[in-house]
Protein backbone atom coordinates (compact mmCIF):
# COMPACT_ATOMS: atom_id res chain seq x y z
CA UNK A 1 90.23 156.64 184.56
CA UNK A 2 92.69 159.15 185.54
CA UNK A 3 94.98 158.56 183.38
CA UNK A 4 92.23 159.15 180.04
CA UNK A 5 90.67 162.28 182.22
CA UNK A 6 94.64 163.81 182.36
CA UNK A 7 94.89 162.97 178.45
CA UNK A 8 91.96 164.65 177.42
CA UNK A 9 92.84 167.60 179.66
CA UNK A 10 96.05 167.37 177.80
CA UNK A 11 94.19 167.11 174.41
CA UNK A 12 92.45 170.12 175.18
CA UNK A 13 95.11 172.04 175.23
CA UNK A 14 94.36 173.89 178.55
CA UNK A 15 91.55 175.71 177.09
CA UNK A 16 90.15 177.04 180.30
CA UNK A 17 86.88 178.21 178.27
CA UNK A 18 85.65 174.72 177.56
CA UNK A 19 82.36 175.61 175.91
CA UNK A 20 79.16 177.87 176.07
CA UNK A 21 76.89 174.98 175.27
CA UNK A 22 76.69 171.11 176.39
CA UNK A 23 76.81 169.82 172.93
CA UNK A 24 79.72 171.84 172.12
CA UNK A 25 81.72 170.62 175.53
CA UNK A 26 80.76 166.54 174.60
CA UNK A 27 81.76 167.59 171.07
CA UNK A 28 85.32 168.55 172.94
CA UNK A 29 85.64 165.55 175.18
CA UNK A 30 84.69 163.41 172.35
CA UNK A 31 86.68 165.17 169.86
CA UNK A 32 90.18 164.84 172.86
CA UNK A 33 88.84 161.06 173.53
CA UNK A 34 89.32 160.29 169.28
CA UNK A 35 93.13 162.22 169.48
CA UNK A 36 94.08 160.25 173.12
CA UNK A 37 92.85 156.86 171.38
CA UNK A 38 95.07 156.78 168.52
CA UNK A 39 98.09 157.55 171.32
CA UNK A 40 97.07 153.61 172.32
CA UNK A 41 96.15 151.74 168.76
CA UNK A 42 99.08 150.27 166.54
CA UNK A 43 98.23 150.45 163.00
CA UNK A 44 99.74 147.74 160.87
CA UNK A 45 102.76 149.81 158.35
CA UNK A 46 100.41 148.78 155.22
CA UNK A 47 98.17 151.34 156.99
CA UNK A 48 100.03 154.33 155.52
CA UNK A 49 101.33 154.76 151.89
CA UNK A 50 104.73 155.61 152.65
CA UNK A 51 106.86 156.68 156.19
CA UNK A 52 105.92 160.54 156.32
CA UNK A 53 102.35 159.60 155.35
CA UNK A 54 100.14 162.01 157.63
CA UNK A 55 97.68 160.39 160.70
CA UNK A 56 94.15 160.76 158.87
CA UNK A 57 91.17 160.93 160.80
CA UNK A 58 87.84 160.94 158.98
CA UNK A 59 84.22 162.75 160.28
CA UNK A 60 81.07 161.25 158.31
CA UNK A 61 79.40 164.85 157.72
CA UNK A 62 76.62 164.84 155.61
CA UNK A 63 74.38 166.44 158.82
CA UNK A 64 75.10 169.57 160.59
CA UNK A 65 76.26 167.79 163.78
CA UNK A 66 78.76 166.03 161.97
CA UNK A 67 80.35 168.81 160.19
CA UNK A 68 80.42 171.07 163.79
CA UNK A 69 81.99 167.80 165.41
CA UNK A 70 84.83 167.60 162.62
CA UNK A 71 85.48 171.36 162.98
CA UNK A 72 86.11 170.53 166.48
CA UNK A 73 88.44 167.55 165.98
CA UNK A 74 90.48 169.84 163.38
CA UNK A 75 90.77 172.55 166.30
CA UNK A 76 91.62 170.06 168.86
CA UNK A 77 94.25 168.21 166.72
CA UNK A 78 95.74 171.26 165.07
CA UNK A 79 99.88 171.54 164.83
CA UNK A 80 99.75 168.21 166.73
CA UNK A 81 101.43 164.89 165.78
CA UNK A 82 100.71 161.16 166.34
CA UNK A 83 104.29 159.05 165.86
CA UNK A 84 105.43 161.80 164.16
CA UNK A 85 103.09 162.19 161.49
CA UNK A 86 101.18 165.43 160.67
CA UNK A 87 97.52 164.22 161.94
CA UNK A 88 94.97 165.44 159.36
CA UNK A 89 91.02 165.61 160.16
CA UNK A 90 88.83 165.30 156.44
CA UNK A 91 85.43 165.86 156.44
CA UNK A 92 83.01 163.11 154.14
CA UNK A 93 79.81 162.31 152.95
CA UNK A 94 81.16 159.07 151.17
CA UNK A 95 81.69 155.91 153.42
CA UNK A 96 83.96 155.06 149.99
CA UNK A 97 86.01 158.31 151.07
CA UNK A 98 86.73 156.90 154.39
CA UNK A 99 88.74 153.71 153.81
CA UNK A 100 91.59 156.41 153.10
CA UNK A 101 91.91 156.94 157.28
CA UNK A 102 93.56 155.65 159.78
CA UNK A 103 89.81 156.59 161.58
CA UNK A 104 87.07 157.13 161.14
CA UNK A 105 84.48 158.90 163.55
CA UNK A 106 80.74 158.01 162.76
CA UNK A 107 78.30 160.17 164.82
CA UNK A 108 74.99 158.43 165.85
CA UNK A 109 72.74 161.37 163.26
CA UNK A 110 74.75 158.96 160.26
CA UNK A 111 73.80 155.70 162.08
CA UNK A 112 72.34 154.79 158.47
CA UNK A 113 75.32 154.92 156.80
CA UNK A 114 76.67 152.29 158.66
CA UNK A 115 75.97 148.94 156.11
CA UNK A 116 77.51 150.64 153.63
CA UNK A 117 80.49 151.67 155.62
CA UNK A 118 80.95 147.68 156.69
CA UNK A 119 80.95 146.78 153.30
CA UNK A 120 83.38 150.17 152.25
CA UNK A 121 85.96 148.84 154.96
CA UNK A 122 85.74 145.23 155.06
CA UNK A 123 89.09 144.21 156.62
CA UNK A 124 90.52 147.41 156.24
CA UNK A 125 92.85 148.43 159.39
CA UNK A 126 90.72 151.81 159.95
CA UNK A 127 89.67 152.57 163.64
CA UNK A 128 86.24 153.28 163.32
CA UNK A 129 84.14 154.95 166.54
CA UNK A 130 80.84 155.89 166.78
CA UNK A 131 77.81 157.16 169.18
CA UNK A 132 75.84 154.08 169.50
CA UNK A 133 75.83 150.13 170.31
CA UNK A 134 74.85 149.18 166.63
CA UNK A 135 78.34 151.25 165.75
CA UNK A 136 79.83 148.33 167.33
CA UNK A 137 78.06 145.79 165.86
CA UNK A 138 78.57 147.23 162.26
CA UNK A 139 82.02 146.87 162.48
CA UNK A 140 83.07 149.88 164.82
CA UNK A 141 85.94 149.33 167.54
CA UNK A 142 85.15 151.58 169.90
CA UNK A 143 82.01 153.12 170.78
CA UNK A 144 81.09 156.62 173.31
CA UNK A 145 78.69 155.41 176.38
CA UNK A 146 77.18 158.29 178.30
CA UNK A 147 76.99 157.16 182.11
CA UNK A 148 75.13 159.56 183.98
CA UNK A 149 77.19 163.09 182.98
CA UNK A 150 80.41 161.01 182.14
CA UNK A 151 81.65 159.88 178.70
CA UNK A 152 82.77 156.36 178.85
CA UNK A 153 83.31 154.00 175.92
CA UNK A 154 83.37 149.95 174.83
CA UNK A 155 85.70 148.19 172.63
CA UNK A 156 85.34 145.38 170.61
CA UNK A 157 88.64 143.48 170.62
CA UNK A 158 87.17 141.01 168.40
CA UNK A 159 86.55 143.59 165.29
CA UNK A 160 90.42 145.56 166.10
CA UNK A 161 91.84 142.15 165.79
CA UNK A 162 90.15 140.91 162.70
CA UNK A 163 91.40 144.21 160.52
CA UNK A 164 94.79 144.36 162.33
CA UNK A 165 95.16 146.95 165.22
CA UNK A 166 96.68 146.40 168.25
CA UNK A 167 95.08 148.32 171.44
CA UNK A 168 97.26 148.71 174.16
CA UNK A 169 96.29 146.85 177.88
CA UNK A 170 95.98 150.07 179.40
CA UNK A 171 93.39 151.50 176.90
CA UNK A 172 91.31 148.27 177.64
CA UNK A 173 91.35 148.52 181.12
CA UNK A 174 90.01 152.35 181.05
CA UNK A 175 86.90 150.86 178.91
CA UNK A 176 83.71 150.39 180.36
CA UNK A 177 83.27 146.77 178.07
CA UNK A 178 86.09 144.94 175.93
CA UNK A 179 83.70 142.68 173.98
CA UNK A 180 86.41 139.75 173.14
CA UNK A 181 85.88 136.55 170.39
């Protein structure tokens, strides 16, 4: 767990001033947890259109918690780079709009969304992570756990295999669940 706590220090920046409220401090953690797990994943090379194709991370926003989480991730991955590629963070309403990622963050306020976005990424090598067990049973890979006032997460092996991504041993050990075939 050290290792994830020093890479979402890292993530962070150093920003001393975490946050004024508690939603906008898990928004932080959760927003350096999305950055740190794509440091871990291998994406298949169909994933991209071409070599200098940029990292894109996708926030379902059609409620007000989404759109302040994305403006988060944007701040948090700003002039940074995943395998050298520019990382962009694109806000959507459209599940449709989201196949275009590399990942896709679904916060639990979209929870209804989620049918559709099984069907939108069928076996389409997207990372998607949400807020809530039924994230994970809609297709999601990895999904946030509170435990007590820590942020832990579970993976579904099964679902990253089946569209493609690789997800490093060490990543897997630092989850609270790897839920396997």
């Amino acid at each position: 767990m050290v290792i994830l706590a020093g890479l979402v220090g890292a993530a962070l920046g150093g920003h001393s001033a975490l946050a004024d409220s508690s939603a906008t401090k898990e928004n932080q953690v959760k927003a350096a947890f999305l950055f740190n797990f794509a440091k871990f994943i291998e994406w298949p090379a169909q994933s991209f259109a071409a070599p200098d194709s940029p990292f894109v991370i996708a926030v379902l926003t059609s409620s007000a918690a989404g759109a302040s989480f994305g403006e988060e991730l944007a701040r948090i991955v700003k002039d940074r780079r995943l395998n050298g590629r520019e990382v962009v963070v694109k806000q959507t309403v459209l599940p449709t709009e989201a196949v275009a990622s590399q990942m896709l963050f679904a916060p639990s306020s979209e929870e209804a969304l989620l049918p559709r976005l099984r069907e939108a990424m069928k076996d389409r090598p997207v990372l998607m992570v949400g807020e809530s067990p039924e994230c994970l049973r809609m297709g999601g890979v990895i999904v946030f756990v509170s435990e007590g006032d820590k942020l832990r997460f579970e993976i579904n092996a099964a679902r990253a295999d089946e569209v493609g991504l690789k997800i490093s041993a060490q990543l897997q050990k630092l989850a609270l669940a790897v839920h396997r075939p």
